[in-house]
Protein backbone atom coordinates (compact mmCIF):
# COMPACT_ATOMS: atom_id res chain seq x y z
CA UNK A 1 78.22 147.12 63.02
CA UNK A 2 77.80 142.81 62.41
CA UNK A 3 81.34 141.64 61.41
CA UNK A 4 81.71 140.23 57.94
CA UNK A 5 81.08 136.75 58.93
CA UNK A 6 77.97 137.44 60.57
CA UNK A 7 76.71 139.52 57.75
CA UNK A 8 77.20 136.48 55.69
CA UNK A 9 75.80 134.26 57.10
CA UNK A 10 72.45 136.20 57.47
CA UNK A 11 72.49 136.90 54.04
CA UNK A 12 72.63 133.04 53.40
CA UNK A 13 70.14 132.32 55.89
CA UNK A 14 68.03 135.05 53.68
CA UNK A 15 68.86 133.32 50.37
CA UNK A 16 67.81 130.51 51.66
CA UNK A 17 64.67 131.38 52.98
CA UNK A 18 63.59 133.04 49.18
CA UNK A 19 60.59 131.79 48.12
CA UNK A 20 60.69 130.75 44.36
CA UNK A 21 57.13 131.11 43.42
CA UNK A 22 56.02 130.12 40.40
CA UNK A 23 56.20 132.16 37.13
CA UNK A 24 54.56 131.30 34.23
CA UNK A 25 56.88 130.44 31.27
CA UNK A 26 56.66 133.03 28.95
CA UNK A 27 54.24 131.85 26.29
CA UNK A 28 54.62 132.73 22.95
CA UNK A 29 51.95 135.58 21.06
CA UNK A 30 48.49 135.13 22.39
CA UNK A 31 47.25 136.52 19.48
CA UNK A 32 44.82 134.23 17.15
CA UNK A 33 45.94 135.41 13.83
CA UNK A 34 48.12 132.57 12.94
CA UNK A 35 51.13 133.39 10.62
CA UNK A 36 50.23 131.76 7.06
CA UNK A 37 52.90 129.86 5.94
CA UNK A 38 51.02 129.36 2.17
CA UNK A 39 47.59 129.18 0.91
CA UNK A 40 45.60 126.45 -0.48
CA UNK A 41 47.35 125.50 -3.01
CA UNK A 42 49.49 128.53 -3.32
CA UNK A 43 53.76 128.16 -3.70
CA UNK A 44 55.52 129.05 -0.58
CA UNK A 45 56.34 132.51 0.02
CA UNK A 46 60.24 133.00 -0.46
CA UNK A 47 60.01 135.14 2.63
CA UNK A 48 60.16 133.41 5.64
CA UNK A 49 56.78 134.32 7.27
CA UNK A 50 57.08 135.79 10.96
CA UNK A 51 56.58 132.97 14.00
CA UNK A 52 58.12 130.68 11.34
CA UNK A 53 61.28 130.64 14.28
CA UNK A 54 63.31 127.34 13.46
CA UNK A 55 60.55 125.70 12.06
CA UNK A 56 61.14 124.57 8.86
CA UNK A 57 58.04 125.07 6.48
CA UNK A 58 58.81 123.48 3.61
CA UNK A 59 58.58 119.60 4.56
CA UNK A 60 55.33 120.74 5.51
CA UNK A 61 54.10 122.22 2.55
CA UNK A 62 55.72 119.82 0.74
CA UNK A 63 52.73 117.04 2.10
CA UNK A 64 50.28 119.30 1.97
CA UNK A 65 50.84 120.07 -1.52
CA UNK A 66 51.17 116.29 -2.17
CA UNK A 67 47.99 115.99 -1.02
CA UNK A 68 45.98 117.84 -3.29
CA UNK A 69 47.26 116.42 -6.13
CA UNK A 70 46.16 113.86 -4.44
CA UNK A 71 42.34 115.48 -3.88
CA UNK A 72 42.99 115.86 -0.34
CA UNK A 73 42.62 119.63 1.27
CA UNK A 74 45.09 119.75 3.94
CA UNK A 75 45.78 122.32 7.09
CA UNK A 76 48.64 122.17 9.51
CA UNK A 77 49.04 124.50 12.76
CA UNK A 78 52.25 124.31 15.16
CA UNK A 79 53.26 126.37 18.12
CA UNK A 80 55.58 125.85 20.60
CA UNK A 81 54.24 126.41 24.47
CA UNK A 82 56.13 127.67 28.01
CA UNK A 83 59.43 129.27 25.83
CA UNK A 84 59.88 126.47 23.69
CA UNK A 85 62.23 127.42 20.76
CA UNK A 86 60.88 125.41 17.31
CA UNK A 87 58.06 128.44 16.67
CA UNK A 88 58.20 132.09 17.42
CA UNK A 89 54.55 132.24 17.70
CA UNK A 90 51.13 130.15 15.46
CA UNK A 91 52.41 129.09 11.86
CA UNK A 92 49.77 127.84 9.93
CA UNK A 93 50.55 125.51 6.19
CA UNK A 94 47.98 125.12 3.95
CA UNK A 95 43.98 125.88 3.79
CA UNK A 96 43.54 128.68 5.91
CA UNK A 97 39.69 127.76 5.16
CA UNK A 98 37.40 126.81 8.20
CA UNK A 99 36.58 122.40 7.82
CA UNK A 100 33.32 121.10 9.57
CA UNK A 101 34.63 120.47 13.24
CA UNK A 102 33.57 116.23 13.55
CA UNK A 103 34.49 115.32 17.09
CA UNK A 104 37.47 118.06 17.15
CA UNK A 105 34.98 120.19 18.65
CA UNK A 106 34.26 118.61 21.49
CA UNK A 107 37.54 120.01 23.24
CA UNK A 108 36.22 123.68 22.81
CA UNK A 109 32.87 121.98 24.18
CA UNK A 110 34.57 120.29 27.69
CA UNK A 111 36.61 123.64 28.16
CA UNK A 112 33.22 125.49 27.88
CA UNK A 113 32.24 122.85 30.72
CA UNK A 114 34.99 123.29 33.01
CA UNK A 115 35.56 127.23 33.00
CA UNK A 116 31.49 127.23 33.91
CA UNK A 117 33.05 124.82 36.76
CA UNK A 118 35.62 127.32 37.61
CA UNK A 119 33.04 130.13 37.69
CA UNK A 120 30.66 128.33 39.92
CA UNK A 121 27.55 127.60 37.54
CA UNK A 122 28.62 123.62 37.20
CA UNK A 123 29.93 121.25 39.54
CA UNK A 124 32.07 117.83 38.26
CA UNK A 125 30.38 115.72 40.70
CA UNK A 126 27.02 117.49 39.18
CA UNK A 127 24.89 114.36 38.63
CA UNK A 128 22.45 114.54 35.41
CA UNK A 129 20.17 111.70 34.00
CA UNK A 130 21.10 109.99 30.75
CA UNK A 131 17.80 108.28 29.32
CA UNK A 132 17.74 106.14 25.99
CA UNK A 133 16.42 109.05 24.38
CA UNK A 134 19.80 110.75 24.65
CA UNK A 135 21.24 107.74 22.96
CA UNK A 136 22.97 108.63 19.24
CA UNK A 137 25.60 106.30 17.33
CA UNK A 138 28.54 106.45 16.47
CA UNK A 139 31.33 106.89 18.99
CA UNK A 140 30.86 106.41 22.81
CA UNK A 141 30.19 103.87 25.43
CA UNK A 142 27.21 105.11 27.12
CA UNK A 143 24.26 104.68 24.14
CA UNK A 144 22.64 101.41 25.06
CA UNK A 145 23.38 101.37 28.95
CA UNK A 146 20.13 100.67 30.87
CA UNK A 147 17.65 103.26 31.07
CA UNK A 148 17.77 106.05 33.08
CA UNK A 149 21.45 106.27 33.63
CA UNK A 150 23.00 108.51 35.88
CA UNK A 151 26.80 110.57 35.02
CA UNK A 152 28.57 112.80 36.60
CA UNK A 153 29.61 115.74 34.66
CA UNK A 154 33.08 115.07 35.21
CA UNK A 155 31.87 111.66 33.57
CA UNK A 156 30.40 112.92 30.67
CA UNK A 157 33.53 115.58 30.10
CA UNK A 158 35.95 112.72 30.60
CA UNK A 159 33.95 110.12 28.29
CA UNK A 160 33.46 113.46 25.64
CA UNK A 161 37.49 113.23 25.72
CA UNK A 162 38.80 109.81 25.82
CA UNK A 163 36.52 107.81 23.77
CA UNK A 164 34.67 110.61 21.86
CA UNK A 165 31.72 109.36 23.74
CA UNK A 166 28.43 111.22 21.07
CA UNK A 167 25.72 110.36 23.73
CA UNK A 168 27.71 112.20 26.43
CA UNK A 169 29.14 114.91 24.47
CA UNK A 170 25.06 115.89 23.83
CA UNK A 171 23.70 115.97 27.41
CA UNK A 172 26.77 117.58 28.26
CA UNK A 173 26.24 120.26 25.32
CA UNK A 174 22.77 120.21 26.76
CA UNK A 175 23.66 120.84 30.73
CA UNK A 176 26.34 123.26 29.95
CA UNK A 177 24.56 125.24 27.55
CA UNK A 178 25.90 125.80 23.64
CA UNK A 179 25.72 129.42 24.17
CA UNK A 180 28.97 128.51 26.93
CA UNK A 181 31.01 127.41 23.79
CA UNK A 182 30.09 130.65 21.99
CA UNK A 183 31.28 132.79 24.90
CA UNK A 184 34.39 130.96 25.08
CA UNK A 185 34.72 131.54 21.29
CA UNK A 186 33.75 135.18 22.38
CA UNK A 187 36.54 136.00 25.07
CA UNK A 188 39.15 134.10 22.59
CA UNK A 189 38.51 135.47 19.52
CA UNK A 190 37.99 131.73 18.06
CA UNK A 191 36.09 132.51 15.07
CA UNK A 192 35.36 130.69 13.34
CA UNK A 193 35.12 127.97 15.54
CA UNK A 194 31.14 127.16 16.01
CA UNK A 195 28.93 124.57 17.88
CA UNK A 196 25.64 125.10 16.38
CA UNK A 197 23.89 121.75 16.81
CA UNK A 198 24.16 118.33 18.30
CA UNK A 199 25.80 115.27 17.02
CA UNK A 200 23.76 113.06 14.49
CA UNK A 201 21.35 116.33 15.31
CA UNK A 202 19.01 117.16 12.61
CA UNK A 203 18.80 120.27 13.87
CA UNK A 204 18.13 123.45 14.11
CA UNK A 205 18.70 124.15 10.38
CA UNK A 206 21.34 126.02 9.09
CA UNK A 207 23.22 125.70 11.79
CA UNK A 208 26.88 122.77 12.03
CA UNK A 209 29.98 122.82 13.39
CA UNK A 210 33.08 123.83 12.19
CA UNK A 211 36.44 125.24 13.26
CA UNK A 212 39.95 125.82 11.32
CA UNK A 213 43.26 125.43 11.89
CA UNK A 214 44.25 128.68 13.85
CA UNK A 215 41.64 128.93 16.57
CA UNK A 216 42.38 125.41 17.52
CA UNK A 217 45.57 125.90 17.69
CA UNK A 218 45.15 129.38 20.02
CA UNK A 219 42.10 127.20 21.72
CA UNK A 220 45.08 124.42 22.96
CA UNK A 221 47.43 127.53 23.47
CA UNK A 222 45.23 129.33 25.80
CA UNK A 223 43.96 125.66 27.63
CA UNK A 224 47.80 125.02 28.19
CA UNK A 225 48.64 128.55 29.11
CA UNK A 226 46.52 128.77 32.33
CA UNK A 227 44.55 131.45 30.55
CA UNK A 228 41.23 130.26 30.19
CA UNK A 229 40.98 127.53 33.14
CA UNK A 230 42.29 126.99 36.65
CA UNK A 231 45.22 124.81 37.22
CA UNK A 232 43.02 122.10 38.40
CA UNK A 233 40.45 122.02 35.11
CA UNK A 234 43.45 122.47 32.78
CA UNK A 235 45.06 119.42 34.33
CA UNK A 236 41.64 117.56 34.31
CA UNK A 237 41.46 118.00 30.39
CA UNK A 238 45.24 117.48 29.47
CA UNK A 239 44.87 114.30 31.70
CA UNK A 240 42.00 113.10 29.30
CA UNK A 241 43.48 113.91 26.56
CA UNK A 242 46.48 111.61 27.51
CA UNK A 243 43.99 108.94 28.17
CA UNK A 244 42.95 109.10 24.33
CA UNK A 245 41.85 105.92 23.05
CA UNK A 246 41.17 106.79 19.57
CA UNK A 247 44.78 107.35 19.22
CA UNK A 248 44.81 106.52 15.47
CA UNK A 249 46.64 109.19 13.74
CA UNK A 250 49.55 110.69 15.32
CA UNK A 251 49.54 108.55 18.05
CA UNK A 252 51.02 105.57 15.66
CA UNK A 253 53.78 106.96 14.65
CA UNK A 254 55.05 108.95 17.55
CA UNK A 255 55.51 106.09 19.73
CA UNK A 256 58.04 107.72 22.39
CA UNK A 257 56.88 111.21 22.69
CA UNK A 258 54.12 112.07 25.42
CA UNK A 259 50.97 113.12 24.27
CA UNK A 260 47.64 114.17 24.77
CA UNK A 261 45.37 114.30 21.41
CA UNK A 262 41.86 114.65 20.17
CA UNK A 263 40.88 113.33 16.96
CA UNK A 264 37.80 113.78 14.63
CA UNK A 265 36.19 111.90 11.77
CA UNK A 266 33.03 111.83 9.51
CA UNK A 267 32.71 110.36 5.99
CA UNK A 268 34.60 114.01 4.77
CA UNK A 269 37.06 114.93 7.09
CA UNK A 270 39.92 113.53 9.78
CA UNK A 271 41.53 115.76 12.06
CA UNK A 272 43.73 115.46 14.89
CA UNK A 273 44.54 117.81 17.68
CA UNK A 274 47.07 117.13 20.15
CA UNK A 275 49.94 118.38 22.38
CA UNK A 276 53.18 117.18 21.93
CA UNK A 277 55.19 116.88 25.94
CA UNK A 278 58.63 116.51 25.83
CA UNK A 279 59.63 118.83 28.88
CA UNK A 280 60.89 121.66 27.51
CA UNK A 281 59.43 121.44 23.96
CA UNK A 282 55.63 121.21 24.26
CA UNK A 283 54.10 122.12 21.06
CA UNK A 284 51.04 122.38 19.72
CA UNK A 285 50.01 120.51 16.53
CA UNK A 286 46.95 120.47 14.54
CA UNK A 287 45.98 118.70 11.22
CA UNK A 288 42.77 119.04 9.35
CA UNK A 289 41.98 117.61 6.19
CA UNK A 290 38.93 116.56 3.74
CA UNK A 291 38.52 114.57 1.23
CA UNK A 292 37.57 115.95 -2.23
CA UNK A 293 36.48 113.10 -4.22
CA UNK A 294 33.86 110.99 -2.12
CA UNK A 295 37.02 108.64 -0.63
CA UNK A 296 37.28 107.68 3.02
CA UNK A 297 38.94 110.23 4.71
CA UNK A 298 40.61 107.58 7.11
CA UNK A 299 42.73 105.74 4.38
CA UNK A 300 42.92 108.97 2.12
CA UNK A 301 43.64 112.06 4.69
CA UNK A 302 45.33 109.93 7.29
CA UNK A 303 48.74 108.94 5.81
CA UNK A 304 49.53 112.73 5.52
CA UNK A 305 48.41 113.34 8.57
CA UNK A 306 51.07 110.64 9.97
CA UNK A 307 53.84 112.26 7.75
CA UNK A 308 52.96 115.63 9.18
CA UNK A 309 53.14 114.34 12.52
CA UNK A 310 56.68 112.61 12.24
CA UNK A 311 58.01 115.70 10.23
CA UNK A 312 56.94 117.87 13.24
CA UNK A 313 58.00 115.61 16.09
CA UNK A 314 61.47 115.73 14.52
CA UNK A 315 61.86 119.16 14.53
CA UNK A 316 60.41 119.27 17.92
CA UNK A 317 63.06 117.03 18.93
CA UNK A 318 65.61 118.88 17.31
CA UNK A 319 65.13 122.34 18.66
CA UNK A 320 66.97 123.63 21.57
CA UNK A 321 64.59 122.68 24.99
CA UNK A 322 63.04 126.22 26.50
CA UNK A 323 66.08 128.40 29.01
CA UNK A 324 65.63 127.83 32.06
CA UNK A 325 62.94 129.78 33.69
CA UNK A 326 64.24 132.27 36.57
CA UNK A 327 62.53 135.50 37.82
CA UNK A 328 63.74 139.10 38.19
CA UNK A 329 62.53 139.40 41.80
CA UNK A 330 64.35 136.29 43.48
CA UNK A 331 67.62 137.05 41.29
CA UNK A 332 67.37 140.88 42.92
CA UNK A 333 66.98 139.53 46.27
CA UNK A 334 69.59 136.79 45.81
CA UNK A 335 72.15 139.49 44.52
CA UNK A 336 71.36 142.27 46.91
CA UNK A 337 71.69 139.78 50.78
CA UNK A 338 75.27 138.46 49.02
CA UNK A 339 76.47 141.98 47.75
CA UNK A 340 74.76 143.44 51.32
CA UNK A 341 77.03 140.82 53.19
CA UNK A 342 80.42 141.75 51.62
CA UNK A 343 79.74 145.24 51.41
CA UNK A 344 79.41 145.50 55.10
CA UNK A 345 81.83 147.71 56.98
CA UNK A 346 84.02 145.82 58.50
CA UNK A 347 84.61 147.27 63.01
CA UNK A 348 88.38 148.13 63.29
CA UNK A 349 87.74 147.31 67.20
CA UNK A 350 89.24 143.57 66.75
CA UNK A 351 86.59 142.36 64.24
CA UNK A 352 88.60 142.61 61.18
CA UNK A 353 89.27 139.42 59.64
CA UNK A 354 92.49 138.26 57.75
CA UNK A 355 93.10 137.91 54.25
CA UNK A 356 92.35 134.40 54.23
CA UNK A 357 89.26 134.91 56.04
CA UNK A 358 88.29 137.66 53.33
CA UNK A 359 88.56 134.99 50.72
CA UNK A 360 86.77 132.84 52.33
CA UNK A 361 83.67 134.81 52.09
CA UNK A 362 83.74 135.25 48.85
CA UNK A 363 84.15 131.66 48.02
CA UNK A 364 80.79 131.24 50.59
CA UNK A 365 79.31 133.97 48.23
CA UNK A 366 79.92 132.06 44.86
CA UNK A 367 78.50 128.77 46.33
CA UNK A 368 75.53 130.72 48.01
CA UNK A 369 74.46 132.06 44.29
CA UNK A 370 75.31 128.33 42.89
CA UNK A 371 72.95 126.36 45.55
CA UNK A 372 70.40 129.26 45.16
CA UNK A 373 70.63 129.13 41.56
CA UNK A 374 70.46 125.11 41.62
CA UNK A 375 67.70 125.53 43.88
CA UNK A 376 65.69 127.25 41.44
CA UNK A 377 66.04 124.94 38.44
CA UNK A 378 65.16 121.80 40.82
CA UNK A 379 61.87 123.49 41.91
CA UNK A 380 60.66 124.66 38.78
CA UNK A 381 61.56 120.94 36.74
CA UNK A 382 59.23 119.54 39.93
CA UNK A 383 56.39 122.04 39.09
CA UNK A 384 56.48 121.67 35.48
CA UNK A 385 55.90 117.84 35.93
CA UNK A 386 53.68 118.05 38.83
CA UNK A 387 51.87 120.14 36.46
CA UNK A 388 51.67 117.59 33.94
C-alpha cells in the first residue's frame, strides 16, 4: 500500500487535472406562458402571481396604469437569465394583447437567419444582390446605394440589427424564407408572434406582423439560453444588438448598465426589446406600447417606456447576483481523490507518519478543496465574459 503522503499527493495531482467543463447556468422556466401580473387595465391581483420572485410589480403597474389614463396601452415583460435572482420565471404587466411587431420583429427574423446557418441551408459570407428595386424607406443605410449592390448575409443580418436597416431586413426575409420565421415560431411556441409580409409591403393581403409581450420575451430567453442557436450565432446577434444605434428608449436612461436592445416604431406603436448584462443579473426586458388617440407614439409611449426601464434596472441592480455555478460531477471527483487520500491505510512496516505529519495532510486537504474550489469560480467568470 502508497503511504499517506503519496496518496495525497496523487489525489492533488488528480484534482488538479479535473476538467471544469462548462455547465449551463440553470435558466429559469422555458415555458412561454408568461405569469400575468394584471390585465389591461385590470387592479393588481393581491396575490402575488408565481415567477413574480423579488420583483416588485407594483411600480410597474403603477406606469402602466398611468398610461392609459393617459391613452397609452402599455405591456411590460421581465425575466431574469443564467440563475439570476430578481424573477422566478416570465412576469408579464399590463396588455397581455398581441401589438403589430414594427421593427421588433426583425430579431425573430435574423434568428430565423442564423439557425438556417447553423443547420447548413445559409452561409454568413452567402453573397446576394441588392438592386434599387429592393430599395424601401424608412430605416436603413443601404436604399439608395448604387445599383446592383452586393451583401453578405451576415451584412444584411447585422444591418437588420444595428440600424434597423428596411431594405436589408426584406432581401434577407426574401433569401431566408418567411416560412423560416414561422418554424422558429413553430419549435418555440411563439404565437402569436407572425411575419406575414414585408416592410412598407403592400402585400399579400390580410396578412402583418405582430408579436406580444411574452413570446418576445421567451424569443430573447431561448436566443440567450443556447437553445435555439449555436454559441457562435448567439454571440453574432447579442454582439449586434450591443452595437444598437437606435438606442433611443432605454438606452438613455440606463447609461452604466451593458446592453444589447432592439427597438421598433411606426406612427402607432414603440417598443423596445433588450437584454440587460450586468454579470450575474442578465435580464430580459420588453416594453410595448400604442398609442390610442392618433399621437406620436415617440413623445407619447416613450417616457413610460424610460420609467419602466429605470424602475427595472433598479431592481436588477438590487437583487442578489446568480450563486456561483459549480457541478455535481467535479465536486464528486474533488471529494472522493481527497477523502481516497486520507482514507488510505497507512503500512505499519516504517511508513507511518507522526502526528504532526497527520495534520499536515489534512491542512494539504483543506487547501486542495480551496484552490480547486477557487479554480472553478475563476474559469467559469472567464467563460461567462468570453461568452459575452
Amino acid at each position: 500500500m502508497r503511504p499517506p503522503l503519496t496518496a495525497l499527493l496523487t489525489a492533488l495531482v488528480t484534482v488538479a487535472a479535473v476538467d471544469l467543463t462548462e455547465v449551463a447556468p440553470a435558466a429559469a422556466s422555458s415555458s412561454s406562458a408568461a405569469t400575468t401580473a394584471a390585465e389591461e387595465g385590470a387592479t393588481p391581483s393581491p396575490t402575488t402571481p408565481v415567477g413574480v420572485g423579488r420583483l416588485d410589480v407594483a411600480p410597474l403597474q403603477a406606469i402602466v396604469d398611468e398610461a392609459a389614463q393617459d391613452d397609452v396601452r402599455l405591456s411590460v415583460g421581465v425575466q431574469s437569465l443564467g440563475g439570476a435572482t430578481l424573477t422566478d420565471g416570465p412576469v408579464v404587466v399590463g396588455s397581455t394583447e398581441p401589438f403589430s411587431s414594427a421593427s421588433l420583429i426583425k430579431v425573430a427574423l435574423v434568428v430565423a437567419a442564423l439557425r438556417a446557418v447553423d443547420e447548413g441551408d445559409l452561409a454568413l459570407d452567402q453573397v446576394v444582390e441588392v438592386t434599387n428595386r429592393d430599395d424601401v424607406p424608412g430605416t436603413g443605410v443601404i436604399a439608395g446605394y448604387s445599383s446592383p449592390y452586393s451583401a453578405t448575409v451576415a451584412e444584411l443580418a447585422e444591418l437588420s440589427i444595428t440600424v434597423s436597416d428596411n431594405t436589408a431586413s426584406n432581401v434577407l426575409a426574401e433569401t431566408v424564407g418567411l416560412d423560416a420565421v414561422d418554424r422558429l415560431v413553430a419549435d418555440l411556441d411563439l404565437e402569436p408572434t407572425h411575419m406575414g409580409r414585408l416592410f412598407f409591403s403592400d402585400g399579400p393581403a390580410g396578412e402583418s406582423n405582430d408579436l406580444d409581450t411574452a413570446s418576445t420575451v421567451e424569443l430573447l430567453r431561448a436566443v440567450h439560453e443556447g437553445e435555439v442557436l449555436s454559441a457562435a450565432s448567439r454571440d453574432l446577434l447579442l454582439g449586434w444588438m450591443r452595437d444598437q444605434q437606435l438606442d433611443t428608449k432605454f438606452a438613455p436612461v440606463l447609461e452604466g448598465v451593458p446592453l444589447a436592445s432592439k427597438t421598433g416604431d411606426t406612427s402607432e406603436v414603440s417598443h423596445d426589446g433588450a437584454y440587460l448584462l450586468e454579470e450575474g443579473r442578465e435580464t430580459v426586458l420588453v416594453v410595448l406600447s400604442e398609442t390610442e388617440d392618433g399621437r406620436s407614439p415617440t413623445a407619447a409611449a416613450d417616457p413610460y417606456l424610460a420609467d419602466v426601464a429605470e424602475e427595472v434596472a433598479a431592481q436588477v441592480a438590487a437583487a442578489p447576483p446568480a450563486p456561483p455555478v459549480t457541478t455535481a460531477v467535479e465536486d464528486r471527483a474533488v471529494g472522493d481523490a481527497v477523502r481516497t487520500a486520507l482514507e488510505e491505510p497507512v503500512e505499519e512496516s516504517g511508513s507511518a507518519l507522526p502526528a504532526v505529519g497527520a495534520a499536515l495532510l489534512g491542512v494539504l486537504a483543506a487547501l486542495a478543496l480551496a484552490v480547486v474550489a477557487l479554480r472553478a469560480r475563476v474559469l467559469l467568470r472567464r467563460r461567462r465574459r468570453a461568452r459575452r
